[in-house]
Protein backbone atom coordinates (compact mmCIF):
# COMPACT_ATOMS: atom_id res chain seq x y z
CA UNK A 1 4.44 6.32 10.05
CA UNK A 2 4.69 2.73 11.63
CA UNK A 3 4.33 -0.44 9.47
CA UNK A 4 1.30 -1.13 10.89
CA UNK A 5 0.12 2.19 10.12
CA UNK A 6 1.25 1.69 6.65
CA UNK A 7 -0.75 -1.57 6.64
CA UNK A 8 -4.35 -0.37 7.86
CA UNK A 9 -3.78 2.89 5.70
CA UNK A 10 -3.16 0.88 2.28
CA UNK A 11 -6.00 -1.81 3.46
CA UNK A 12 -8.56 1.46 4.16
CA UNK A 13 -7.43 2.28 0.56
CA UNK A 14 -7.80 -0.65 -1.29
CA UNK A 15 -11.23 -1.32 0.24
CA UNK A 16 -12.59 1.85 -0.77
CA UNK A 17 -10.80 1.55 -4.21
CA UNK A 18 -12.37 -1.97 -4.28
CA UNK A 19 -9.17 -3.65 -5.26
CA UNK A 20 -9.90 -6.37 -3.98
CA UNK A 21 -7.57 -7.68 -1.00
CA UNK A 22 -3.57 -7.12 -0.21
CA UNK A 23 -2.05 -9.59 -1.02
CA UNK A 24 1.19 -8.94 0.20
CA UNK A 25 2.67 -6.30 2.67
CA UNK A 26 3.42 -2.97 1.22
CA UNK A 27 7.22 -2.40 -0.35
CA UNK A 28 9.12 0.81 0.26
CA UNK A 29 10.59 2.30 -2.93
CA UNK A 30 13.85 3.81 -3.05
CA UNK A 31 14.38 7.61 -5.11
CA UNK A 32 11.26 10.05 -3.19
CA UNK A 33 13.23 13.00 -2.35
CA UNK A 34 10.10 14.67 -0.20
CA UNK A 35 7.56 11.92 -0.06
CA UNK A 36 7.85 8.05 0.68
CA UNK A 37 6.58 5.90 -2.36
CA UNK A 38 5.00 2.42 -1.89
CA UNK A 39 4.15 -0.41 -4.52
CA UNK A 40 1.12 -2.81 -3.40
CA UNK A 41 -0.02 -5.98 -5.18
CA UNK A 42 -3.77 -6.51 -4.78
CA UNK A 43 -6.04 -9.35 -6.01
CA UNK A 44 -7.68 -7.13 -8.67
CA UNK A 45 -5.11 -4.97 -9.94
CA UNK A 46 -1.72 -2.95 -8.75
C-alpha cells in the first residue's frame, strides 16, 4: 500500500473513530512479522 494510501486509509479511520484530526503523517513500526504496524498521533487521543 502507497503512502498516500496509508494517509486517506488512517484519515477514513480517524473520522469515523472521531479522533479528531491527524496530526502528523503515519510512522511505520519496526518488529510485524506478517502484518505492517503503524502509530498515529491525533488531536483527541492516539
Amino acid at each position: 500500500m502507497t503512502t498516500e494510501a496509508n494517509q486517506t486509509l488512517f484519515e477514513n479511520i480517524i473520522k469515523q473513530s472521531k479522533l479528531g484530526q491527524l496530526l502528523t503523517k503515519p510512522t511505520v513500526l519496526s518488529g510485524g512479522l506478517l502484518h505492517q504496524t503503524n502509530q498515529i498521533q491525533t488531536t483527541t487521543g492516539m
